[in-house]
Protein backbone atom coordinates (compact mmCIF):
# COMPACT_ATOMS: atom_id res chain seq x y z
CA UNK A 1 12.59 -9.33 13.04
CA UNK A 2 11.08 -10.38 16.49
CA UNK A 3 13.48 -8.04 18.60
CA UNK A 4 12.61 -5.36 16.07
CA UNK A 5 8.64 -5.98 16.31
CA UNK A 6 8.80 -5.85 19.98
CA UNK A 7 10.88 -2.50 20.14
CA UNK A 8 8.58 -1.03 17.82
CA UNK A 9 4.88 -2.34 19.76
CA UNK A 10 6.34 -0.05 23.32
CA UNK A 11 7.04 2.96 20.44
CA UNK A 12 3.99 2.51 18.61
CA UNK A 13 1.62 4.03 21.30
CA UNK A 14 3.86 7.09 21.93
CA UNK A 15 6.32 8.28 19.06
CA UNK A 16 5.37 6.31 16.41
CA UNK A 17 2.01 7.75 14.65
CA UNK A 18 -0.78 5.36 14.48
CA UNK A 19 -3.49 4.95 11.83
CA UNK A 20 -3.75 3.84 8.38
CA UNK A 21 -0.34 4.05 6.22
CA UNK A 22 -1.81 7.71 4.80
CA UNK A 23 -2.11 8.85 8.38
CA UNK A 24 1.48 7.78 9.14
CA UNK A 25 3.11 9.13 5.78
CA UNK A 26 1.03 12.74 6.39
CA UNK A 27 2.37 12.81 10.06
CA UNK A 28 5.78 12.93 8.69
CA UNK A 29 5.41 15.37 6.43
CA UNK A 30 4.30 17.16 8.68
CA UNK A 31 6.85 16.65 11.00
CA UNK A 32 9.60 17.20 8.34
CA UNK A 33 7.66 20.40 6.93
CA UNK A 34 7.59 21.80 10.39
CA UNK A 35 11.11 21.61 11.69
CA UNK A 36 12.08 22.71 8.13
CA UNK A 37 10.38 25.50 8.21
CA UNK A 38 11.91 26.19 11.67
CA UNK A 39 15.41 25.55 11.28
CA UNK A 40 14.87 28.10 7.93
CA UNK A 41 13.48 30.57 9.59
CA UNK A 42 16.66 31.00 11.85
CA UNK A 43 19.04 30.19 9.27
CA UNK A 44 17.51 33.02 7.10
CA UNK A 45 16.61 34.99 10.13
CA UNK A 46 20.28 34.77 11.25
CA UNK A 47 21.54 35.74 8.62
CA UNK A 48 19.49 38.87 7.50
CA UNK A 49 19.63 40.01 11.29
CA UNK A 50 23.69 40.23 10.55
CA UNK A 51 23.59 41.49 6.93
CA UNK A 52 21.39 44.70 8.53
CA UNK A 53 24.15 44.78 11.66
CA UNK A 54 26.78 44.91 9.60
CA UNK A 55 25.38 46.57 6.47
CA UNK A 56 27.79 49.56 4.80
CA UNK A 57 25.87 52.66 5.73
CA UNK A 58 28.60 55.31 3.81
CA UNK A 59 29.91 57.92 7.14
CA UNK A 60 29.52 56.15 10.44
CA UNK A 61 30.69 56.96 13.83
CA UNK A 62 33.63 54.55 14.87
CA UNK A 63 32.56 54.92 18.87
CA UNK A 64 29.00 53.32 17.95
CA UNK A 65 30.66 50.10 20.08
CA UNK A 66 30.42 47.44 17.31
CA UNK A 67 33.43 46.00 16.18
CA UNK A 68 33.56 45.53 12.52
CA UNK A 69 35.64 43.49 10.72
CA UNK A 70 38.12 45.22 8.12
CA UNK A 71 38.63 43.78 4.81
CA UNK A 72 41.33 41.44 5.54
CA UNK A 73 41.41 41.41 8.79
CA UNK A 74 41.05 38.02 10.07
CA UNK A 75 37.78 37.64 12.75
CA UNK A 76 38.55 37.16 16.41
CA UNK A 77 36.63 36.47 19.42
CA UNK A 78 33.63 34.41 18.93
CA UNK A 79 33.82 32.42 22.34
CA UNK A 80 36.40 30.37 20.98
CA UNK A 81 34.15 27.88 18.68
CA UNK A 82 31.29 27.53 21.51
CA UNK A 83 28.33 28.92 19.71
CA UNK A 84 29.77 26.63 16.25
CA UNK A 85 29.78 23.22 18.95
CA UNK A 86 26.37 24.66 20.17
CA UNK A 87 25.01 24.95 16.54
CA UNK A 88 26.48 22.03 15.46
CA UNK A 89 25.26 19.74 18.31
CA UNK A 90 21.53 21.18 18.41
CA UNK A 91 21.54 20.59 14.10
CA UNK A 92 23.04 16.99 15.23
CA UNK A 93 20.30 15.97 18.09
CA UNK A 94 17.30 17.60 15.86
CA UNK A 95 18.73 15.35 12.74
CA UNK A 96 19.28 11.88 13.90
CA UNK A 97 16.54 12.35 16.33
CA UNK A 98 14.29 13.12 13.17
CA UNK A 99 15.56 10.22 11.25
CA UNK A 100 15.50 8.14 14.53
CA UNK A 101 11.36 8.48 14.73
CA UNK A 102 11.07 8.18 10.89
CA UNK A 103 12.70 5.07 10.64
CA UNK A 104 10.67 3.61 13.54
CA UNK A 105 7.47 4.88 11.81
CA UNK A 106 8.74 3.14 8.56
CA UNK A 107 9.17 0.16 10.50
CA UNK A 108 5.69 0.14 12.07
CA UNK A 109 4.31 0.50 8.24
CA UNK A 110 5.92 -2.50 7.44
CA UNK A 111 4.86 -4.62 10.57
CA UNK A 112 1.62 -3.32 11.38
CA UNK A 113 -0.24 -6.24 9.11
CA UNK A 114 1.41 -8.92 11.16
CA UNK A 115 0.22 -7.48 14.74
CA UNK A 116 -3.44 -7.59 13.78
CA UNK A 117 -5.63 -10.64 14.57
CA UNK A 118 -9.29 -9.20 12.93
CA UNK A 119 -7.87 -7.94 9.71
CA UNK A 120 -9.64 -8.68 5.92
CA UNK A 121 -7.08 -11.30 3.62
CA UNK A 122 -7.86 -10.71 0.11
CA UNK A 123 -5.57 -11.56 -2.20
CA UNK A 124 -4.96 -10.03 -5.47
CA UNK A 125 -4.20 -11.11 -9.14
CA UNK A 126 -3.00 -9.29 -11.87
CA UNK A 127 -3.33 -9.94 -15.59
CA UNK A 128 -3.08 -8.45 -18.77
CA UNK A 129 -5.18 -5.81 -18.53
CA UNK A 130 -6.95 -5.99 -15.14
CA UNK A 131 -7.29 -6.71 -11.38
CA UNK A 132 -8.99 -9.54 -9.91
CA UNK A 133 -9.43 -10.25 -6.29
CA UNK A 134 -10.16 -13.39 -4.37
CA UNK A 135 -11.64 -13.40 -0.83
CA UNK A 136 -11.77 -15.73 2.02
CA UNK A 137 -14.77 -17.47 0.42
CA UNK A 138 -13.38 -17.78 -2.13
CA UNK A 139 -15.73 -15.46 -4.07
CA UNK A 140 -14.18 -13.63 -6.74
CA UNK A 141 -14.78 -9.24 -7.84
CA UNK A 142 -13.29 -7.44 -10.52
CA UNK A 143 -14.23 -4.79 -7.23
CA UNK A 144 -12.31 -4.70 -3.93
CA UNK A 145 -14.85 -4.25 -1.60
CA UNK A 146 -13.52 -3.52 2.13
CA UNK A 147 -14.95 -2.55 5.31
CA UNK A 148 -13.99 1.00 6.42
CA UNK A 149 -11.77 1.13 9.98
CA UNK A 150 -10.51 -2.52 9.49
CA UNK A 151 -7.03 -3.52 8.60
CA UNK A 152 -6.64 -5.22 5.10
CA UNK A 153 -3.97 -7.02 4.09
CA UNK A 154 -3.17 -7.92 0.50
CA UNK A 155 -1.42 -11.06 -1.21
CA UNK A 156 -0.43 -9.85 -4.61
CA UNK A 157 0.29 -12.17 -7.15
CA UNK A 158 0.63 -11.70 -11.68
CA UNK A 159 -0.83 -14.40 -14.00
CA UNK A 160 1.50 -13.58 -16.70
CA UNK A 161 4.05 -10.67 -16.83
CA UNK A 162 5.24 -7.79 -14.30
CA UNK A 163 2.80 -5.72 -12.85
CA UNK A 164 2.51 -2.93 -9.45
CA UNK A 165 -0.78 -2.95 -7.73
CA UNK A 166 -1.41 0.59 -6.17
CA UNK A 167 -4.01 2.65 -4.24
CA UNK A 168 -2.66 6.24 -4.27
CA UNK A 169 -5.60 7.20 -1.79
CA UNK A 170 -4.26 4.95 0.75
CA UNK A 171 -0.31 5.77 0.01
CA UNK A 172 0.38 2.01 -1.27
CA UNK A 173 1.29 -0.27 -3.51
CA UNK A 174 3.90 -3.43 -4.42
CA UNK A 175 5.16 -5.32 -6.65
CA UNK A 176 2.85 -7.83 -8.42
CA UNK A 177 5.07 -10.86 -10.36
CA UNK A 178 4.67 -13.98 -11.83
CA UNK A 179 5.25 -17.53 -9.81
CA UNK A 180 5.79 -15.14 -6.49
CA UNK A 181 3.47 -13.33 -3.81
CA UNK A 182 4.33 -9.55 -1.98
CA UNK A 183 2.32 -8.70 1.00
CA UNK A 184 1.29 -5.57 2.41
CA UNK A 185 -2.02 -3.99 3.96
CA UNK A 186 -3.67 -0.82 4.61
CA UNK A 187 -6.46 0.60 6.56
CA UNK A 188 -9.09 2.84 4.93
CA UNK A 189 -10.95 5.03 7.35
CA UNK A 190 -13.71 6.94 5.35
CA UNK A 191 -15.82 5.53 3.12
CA UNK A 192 -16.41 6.17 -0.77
CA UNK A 193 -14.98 4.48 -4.06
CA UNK A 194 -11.41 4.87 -4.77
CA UNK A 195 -8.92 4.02 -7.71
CA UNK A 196 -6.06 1.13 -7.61
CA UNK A 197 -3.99 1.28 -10.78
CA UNK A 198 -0.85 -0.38 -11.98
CA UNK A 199 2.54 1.29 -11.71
CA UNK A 200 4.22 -0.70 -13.58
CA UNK A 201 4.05 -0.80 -17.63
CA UNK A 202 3.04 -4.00 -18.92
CA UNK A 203 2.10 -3.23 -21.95
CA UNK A 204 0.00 -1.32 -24.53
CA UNK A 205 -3.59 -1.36 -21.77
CA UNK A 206 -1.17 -0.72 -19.46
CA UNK A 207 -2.84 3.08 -19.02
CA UNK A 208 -6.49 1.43 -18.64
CA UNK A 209 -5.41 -1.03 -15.76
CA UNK A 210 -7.70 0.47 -13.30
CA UNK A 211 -9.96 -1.47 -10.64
CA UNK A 212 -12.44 0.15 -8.27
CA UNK A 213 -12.29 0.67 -4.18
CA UNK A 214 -15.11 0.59 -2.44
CA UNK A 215 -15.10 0.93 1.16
CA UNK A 216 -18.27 0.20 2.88
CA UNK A 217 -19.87 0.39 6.28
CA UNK A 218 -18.45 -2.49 8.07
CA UNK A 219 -22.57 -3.57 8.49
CA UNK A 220 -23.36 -3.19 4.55
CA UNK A 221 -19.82 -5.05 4.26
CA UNK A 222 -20.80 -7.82 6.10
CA UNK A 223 -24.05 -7.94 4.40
CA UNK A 224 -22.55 -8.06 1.06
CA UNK A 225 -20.26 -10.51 1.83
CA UNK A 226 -22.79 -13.27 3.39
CA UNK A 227 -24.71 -13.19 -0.01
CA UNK A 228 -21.41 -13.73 -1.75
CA UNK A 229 -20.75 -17.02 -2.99
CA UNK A 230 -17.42 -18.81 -4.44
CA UNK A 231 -17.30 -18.07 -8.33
CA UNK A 232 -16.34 -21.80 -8.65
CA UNK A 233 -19.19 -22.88 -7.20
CA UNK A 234 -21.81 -22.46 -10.15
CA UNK A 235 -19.10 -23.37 -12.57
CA UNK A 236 -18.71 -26.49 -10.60
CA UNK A 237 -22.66 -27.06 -10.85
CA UNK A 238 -22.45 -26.86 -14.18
CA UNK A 239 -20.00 -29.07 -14.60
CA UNK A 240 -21.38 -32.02 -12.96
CA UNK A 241 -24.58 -31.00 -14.49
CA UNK A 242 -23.34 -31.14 -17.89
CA UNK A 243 -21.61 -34.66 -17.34
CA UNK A 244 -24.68 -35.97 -16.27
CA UNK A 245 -26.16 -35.26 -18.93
CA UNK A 246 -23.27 -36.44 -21.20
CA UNK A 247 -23.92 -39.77 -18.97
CA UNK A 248 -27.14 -40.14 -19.19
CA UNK A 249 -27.07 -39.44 -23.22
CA UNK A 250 -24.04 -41.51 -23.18
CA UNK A 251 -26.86 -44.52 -21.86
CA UNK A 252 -29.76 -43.83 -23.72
CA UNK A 253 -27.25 -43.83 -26.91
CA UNK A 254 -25.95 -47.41 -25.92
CA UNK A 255 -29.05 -48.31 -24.59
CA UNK A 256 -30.80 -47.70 -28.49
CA UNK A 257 -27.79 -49.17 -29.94
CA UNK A 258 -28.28 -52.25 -28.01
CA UNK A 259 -31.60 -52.66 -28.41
CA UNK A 260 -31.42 -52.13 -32.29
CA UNK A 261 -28.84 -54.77 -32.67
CA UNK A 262 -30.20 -57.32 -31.01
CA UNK A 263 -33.58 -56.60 -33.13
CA UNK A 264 -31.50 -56.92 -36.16
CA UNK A 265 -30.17 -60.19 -34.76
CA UNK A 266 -33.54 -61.51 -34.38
CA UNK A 267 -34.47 -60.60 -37.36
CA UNK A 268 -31.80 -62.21 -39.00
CA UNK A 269 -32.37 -65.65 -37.73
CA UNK A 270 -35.62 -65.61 -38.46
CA UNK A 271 -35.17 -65.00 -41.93
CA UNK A 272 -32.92 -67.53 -42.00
């Protein structure tokens, strides 16, 4: 993986489309829609050009210079297989060159996470019938909140049975299973609310598995996020709170108790 991350850094500036994963994906269809369109073109060009040369047009002159081929007459001629190499070696270099870049692109989506020093960790658990993610702080939002033009990277993780965390906006998602963690990232540019849903069915809320995306100005993000506090934090507090209390009832009880038997005890012997 280290040879292929540093062939793909030297690429990444050039041939390889940079961006957020959307960006990437639309740059190769783009790529693939435009040399498609190209190599139909001829293809269809080519061939209606020789369907009118050739066309039956009833009484012709036979000193119009074109050789036509009779029906069963076998074709001659044709440079002896040089314009069938030519074709088949320009098809060949346009081809693997294509899948050459897209596989280097692919790559780059898959890497891209693990070049970046000032990304956003969040990671993200799924459960039977919703989305929860965890930041840094360990603050907890049934909300992923992001900063816009930053790199996030996702730890997806299931509390109980198979699930696919996915932001169609963004052009990801993975898997999301029990006991295991699946990584991936992407960078949102614009800001606005989006929609990540599951993919996979998990059963009968499957369909209303839905969490919110909200990507903020990286100011307003940061501002949000130092007001956030861990959601452990006051259930912690309360905690100890409550024990004291439990204590300190637990004292006065014995306390009373004490203090009752040994009046009891008192009383006893004097009445004896």
């Amino acid at each position: 993986m280290v040879p292929l991350t540093a062939l793909v850094m030297p690429l990444q500036s050039g041939l390889v489309p940079d961006g957020g994963r959307d960006e990437i994906f639309q740059t190769i269809f783009v790529w693939f829609l435009i040399l498609g369109t190209i190599v139909g073109v001829v293809v269809i060009g080519y061939m209606l050009y020789n369907a009118y040369k050739f066309r039956d047009r009833g009484e012709r002159d036979d000193d119009d210079g074109i050789d036509r081929p009779e029906l069963g007459e076998l074709p001659e001629g044709g440079g002896g297989g040089r314009k069938l190499a030519l074709s088949l070696l320009l098809s060949a270099a346009i081809v693997i060159s294509l899948i050459t870049w897209t596989y280097f692109a692919l790559v780059d989506v898959e890497t891209r996470a693990t070049q970046t020093d000032d990304s956003l960790n969040v990671q993200v658990e799924g459960f039977q019938f919703g989305w929860e993610f965890i930041y840094p702080n360990g603050n907890t939002s049934e909300t992923l909140r992001v900063p816009a033009n930053t790199t996030v990277q996702l730890t997806v993780t299931s509390r109980d049975v198979f699930h696919n965390f996915g932001i169609p906006a963004f052009k990801m998602k993975t898997d999301a299973l029990p006991g295991q963690t699946t990584d991936t990232w992407f960078q949102p540019n614009e800001t606005g609310t989006y929609q990540a849903q599951c993919f996979e069915l998990c059963g009968a809320g499957h369909s209303a598995m839905n969490a919110n995306v909200s990507v903020m100005e990286p100011d307003a993000y940061e501002q949000w996020y130092e007001n956030t506090t861990p959601a452990n934090t006051t259930g912690n507090a309360t905690t100890n709170a409550t024990t004291d209390n439990a204590t300190a009832t637990n004292a006065t009880t014995g306390n009373a108790t004490t203090a009752n038997n040994a009046t009891a005890a008192t009383n006893g012997t004097t009445a004896a």
